[in-house]
Protein backbone atom coordinates (compact mmCIF):
# COMPACT_ATOMS: atom_id res chain seq x y z
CA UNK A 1 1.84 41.57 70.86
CA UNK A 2 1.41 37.94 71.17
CA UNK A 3 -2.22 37.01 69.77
CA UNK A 4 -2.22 33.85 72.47
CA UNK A 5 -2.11 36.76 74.80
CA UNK A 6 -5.32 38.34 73.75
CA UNK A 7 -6.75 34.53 72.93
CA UNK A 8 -5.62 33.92 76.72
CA UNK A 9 -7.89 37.33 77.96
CA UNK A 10 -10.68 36.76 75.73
CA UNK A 11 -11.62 33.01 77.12
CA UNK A 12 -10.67 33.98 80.92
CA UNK A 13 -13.71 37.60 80.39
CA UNK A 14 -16.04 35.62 78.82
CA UNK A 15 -16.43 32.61 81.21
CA UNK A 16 -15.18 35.05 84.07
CA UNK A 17 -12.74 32.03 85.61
CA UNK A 18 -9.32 31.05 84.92
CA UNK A 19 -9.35 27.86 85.20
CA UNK A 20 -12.43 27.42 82.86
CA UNK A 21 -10.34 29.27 80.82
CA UNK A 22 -7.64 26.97 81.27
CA UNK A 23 -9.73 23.78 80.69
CA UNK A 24 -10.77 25.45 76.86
CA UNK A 25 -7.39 26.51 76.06
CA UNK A 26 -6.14 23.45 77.32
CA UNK A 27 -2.97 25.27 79.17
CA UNK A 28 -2.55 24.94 82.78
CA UNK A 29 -3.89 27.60 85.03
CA UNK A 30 -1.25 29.07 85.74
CA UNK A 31 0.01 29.48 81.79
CA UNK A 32 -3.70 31.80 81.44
CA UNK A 33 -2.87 33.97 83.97
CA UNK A 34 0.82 34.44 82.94
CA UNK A 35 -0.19 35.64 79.64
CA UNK A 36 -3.13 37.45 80.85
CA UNK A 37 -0.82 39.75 83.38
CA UNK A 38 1.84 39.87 80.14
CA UNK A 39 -0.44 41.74 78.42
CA UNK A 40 -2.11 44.02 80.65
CA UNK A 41 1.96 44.86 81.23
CA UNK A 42 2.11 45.60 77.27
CA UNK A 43 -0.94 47.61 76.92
CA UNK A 44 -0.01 49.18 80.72
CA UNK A 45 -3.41 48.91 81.69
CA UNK A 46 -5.68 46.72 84.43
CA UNK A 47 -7.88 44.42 82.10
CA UNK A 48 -9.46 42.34 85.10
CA UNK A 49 -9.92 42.34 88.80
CA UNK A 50 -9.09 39.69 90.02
CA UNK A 51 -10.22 37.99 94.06
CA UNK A 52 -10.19 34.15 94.98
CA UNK A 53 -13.72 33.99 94.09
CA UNK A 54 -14.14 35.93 90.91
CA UNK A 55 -12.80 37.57 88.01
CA UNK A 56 -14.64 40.81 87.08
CA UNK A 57 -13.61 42.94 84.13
CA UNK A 58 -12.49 46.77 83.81
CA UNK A 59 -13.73 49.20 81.92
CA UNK A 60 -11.27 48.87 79.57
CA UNK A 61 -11.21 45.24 79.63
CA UNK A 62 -15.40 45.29 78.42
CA UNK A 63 -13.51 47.33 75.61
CA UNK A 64 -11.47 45.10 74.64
CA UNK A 65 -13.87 42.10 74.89
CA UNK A 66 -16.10 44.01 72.74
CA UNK A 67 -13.90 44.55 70.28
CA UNK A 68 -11.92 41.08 70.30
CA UNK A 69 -15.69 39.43 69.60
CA UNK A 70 -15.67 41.92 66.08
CA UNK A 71 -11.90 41.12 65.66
CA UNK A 72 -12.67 37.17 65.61
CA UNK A 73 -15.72 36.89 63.86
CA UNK A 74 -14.15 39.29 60.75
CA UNK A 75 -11.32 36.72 60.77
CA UNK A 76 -13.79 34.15 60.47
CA UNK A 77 -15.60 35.58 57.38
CA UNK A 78 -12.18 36.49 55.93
CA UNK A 79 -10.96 32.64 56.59
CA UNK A 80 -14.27 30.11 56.87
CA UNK A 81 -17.12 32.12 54.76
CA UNK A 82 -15.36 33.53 51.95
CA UNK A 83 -17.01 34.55 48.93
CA UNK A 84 -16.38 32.11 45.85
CA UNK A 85 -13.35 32.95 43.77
CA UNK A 86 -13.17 31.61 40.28
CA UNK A 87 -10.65 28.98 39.72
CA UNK A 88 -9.11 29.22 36.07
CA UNK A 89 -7.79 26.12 33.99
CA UNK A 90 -5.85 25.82 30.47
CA UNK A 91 -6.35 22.46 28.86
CA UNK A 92 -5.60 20.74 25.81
CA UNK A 93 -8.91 19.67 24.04
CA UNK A 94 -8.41 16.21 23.93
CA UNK A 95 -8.22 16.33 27.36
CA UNK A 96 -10.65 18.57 28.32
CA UNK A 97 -13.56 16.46 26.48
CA UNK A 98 -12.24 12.69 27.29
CA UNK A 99 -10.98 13.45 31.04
CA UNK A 100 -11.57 16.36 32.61
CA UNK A 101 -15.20 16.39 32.69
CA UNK A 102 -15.37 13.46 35.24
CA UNK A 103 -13.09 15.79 37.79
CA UNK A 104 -15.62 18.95 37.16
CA UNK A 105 -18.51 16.45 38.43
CA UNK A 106 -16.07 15.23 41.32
CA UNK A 107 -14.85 18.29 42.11
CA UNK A 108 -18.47 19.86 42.60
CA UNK A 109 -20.09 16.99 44.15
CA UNK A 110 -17.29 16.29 47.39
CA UNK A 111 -17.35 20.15 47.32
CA UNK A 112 -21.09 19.97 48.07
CA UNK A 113 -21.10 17.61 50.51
CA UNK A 114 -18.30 19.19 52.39
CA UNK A 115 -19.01 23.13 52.13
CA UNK A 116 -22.35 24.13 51.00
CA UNK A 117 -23.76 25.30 47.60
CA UNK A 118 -22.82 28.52 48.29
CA UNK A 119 -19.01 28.43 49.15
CA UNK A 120 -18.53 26.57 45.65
CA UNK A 121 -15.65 28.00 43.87
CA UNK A 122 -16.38 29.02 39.99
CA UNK A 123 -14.57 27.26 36.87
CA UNK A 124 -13.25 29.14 33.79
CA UNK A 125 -11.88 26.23 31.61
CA UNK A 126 -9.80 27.72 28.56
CA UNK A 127 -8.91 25.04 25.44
CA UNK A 128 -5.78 26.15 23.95
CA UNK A 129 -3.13 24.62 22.14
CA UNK A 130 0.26 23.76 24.01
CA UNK A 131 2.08 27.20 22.96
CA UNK A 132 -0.77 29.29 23.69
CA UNK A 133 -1.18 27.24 27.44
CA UNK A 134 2.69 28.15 28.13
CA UNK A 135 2.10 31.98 27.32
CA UNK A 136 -1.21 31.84 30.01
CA UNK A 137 0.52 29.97 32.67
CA UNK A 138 3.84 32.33 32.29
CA UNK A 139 1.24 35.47 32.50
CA UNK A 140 -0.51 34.46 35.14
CA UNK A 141 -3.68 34.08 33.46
CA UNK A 142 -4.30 30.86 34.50
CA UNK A 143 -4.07 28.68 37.68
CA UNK A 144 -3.26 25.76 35.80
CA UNK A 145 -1.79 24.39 32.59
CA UNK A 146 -1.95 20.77 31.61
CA UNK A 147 1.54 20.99 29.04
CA UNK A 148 3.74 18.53 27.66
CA UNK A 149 6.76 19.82 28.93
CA UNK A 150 7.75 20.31 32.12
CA UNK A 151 7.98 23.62 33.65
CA UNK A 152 10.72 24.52 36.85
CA UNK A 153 11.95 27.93 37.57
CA UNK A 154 11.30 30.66 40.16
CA UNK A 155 7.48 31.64 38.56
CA UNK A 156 6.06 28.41 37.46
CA UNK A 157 6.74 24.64 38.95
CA UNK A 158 5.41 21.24 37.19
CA UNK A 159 4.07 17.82 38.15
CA UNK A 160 4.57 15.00 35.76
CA UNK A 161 0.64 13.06 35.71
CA UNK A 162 0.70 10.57 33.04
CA UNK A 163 2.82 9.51 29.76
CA UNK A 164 0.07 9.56 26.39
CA UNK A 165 0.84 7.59 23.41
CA UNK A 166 0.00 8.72 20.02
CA UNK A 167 -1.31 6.95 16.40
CA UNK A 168 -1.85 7.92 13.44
CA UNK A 169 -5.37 6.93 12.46
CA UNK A 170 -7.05 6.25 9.57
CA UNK A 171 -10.14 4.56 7.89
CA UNK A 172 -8.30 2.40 5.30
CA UNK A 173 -4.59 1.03 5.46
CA UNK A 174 -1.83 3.14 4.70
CA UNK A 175 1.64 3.08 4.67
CA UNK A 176 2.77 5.14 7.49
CA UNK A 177 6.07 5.83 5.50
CA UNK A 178 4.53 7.84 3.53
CA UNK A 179 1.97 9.81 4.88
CA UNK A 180 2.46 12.54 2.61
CA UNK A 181 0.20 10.98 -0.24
CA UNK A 182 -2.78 11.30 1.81
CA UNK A 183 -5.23 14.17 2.97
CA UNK A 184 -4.17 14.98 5.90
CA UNK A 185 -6.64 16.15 8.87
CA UNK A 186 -5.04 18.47 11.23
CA UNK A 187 -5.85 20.22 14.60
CA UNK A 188 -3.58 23.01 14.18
CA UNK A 189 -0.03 24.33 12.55
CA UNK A 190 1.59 22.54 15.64
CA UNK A 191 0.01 18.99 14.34
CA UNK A 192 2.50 15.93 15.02
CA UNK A 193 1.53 15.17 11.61
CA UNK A 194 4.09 17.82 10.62
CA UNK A 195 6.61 16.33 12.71
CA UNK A 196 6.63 12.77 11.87
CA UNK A 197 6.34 13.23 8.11
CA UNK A 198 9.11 14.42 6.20
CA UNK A 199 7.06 15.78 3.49
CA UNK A 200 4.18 18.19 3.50
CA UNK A 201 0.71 16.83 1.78
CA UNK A 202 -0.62 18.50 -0.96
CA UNK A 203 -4.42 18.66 0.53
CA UNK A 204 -4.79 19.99 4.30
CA UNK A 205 -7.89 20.23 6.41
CA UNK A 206 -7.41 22.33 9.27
CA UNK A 207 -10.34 21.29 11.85
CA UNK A 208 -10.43 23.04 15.64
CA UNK A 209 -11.66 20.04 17.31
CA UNK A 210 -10.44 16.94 18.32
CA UNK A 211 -13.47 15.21 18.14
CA UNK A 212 -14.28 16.68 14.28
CA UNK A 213 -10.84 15.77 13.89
CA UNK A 214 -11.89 12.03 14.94
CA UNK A 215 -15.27 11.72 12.80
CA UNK A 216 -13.70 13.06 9.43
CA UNK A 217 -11.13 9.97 9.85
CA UNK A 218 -14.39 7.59 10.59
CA UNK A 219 -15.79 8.99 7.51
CA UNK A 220 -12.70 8.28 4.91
CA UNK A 221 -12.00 11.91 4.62
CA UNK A 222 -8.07 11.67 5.05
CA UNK A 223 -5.31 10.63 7.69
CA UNK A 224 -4.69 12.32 11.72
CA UNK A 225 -2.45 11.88 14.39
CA UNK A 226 -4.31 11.66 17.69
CA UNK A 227 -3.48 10.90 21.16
CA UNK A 228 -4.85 7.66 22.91
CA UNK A 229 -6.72 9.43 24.76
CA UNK A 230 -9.14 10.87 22.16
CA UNK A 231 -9.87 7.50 20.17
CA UNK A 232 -11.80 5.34 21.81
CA UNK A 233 -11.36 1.82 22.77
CA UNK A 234 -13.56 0.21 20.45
CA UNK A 235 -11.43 1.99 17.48
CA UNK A 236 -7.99 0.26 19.49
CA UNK A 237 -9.08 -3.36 18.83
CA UNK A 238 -9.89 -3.00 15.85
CA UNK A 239 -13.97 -3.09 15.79
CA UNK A 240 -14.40 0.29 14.69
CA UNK A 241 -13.10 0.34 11.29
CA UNK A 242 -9.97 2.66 12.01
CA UNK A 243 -6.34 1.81 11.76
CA UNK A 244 -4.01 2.89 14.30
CA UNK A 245 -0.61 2.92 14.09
CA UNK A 246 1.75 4.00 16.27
CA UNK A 247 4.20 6.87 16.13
CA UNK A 248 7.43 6.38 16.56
CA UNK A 249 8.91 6.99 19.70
CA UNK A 250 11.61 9.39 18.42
CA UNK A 251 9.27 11.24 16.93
CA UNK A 252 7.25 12.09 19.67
CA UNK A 253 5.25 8.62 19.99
CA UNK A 254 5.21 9.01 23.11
CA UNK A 255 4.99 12.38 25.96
CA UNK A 256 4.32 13.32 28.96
CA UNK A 257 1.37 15.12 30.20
CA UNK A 258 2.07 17.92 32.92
CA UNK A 259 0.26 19.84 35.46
CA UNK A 260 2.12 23.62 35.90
CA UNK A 261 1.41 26.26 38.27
CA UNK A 262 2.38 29.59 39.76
CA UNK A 263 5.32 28.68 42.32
CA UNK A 264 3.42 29.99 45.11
CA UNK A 265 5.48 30.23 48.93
CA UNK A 266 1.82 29.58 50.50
CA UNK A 267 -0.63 27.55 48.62
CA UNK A 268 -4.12 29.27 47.86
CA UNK A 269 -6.45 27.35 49.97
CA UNK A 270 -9.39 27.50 47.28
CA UNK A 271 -7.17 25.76 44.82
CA UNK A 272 -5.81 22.98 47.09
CA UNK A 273 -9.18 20.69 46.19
CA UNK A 274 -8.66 20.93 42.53
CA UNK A 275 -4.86 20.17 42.54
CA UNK A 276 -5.56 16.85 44.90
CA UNK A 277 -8.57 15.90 42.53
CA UNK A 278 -6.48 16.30 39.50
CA UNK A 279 -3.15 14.25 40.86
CA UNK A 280 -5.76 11.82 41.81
CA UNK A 281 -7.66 11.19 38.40
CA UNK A 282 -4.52 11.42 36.06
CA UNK A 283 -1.29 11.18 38.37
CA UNK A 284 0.58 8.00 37.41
């Protein structure tokens, strides 16, 4: 059954004319009662009586008018008042505490203004490190993953946002030849310090937190590698009292930051918002 059919019935009962009906649906006159009479042929039943100066309903057509006016307004709480659904994010910490706070606030305030307090989707914001993000987004348990590699197969697709640069930093000068004769400050066992270095250092803090990461450098305590991102600008030029010297491109100097997601057919509607938001903040 065509649902223009039923849309076609429903306007012409309620305003009991078919060319009001007409001027709503914006179809010609003739188009409303075409698809009125198609249906009463499908359901093989009269739905209205019809006379050149009226259109009165049948029994069965006050049925059906009854029950189209429960049949549209459940569609409407199914499509326009939905209950909040929780929108879940993996991020990289760095990130997460330099970036992604100012698309939280932007996302909530032009949500807001637009839909009411209570249609607000929730957040649940996950800081993991990049192979712990890929096993999320490949099960599903997130809705997003901000990665450095890109992502493209029948499950999971990618957008390239932005290309980060990465330094290692440090409170004194060095020589970034050999970085293994100095404490090294890491963030995990998947530190580009590991990477760039051909030698291991003898002394090894092991910090969970970018920023920590970032204040035991300040404070002379040894050697990191952090993304541009994370230091801030004052540190760049110099005014800060931390050296920063860049990694070489070969060795990962330089990535790619990018946004992956299920490979949905149909778009969820209550993540459309965030995805624009985030392409607009970070995509290049």
């Amino acid at each position: 059954m065509d649902y223009r059919y039923l849309k076609a019935f429903e306007t012409t009962a309620r305003l009991k004319s078919f060319t009001l009906a007409a001027k709503e649906l914006g179809i010609g006159q003739s188009a409303v009662s075409r698809q009125v009479k198609l249906l009463e042929q499908d359901l093989k039943v009269d739905l209205l009586f019809r006379s050149s100066k009226s259109v009165e309903l049948s029994k069965k057509g006050e049925e059906l008018l009854q029950w189209l006016g429960h049949f549209e307004q459940g569609i409407g709480e199914i499509f326009q008042n939905q209950r909040p659904q929780t929108i879940r994010i993996g991020i990289l910490q760095g990130l997460l505490e330099q970036c992604f706070h100012s698309v939280v606030e932007e996302y909530y305030s032009h949500a807001g203004r637009h839909q009411g307090q209570r249609h607000l989707n929730n957040l649940e914001i996950c800081v993991a490190d990049e192979v712990e993000l890929r096993i999320m987004i490949d099960k599903g348990e997130v809705d997003f993953a901000f990665l450095v590699e890109e992502i493209q197969n029948e499950k999971i697709t990618s957008i390239r946002l932005f290309q980060e640069e990465f330094f290692i930093v440090s409170a004194m000068k060095i020589d970034p030849h050999k970085l293994e004769h100095y404490r090294w400050i890491t963030y995990s066992a998947d530190d580009h310090l590991y990477k760039i270095s051909r030698k291991k250092s003898q002394q090894i803090i092991c910090v969970n937190s970018v920023h920590s990461v970032l204040d035991l450098v300040r404070r002379g305590v040894g050697i990191a590698v952090l993304s541009e991102i994370v230091i801030p600008e004052e540190a760049k030029i110099g005014k800060d009292k931390i050296y920063c010297y860049p990694v070489n491109e070969r060795k990962g100097g330089r990535t790619y930051i990018y946004l992956s997601m299920q490979n949905y057919k149909i778009f969820p509607y209550h993540l459309r918002e965030m995805l624009e938001l985030i392409k607009k903040y970070f995509k290049e």
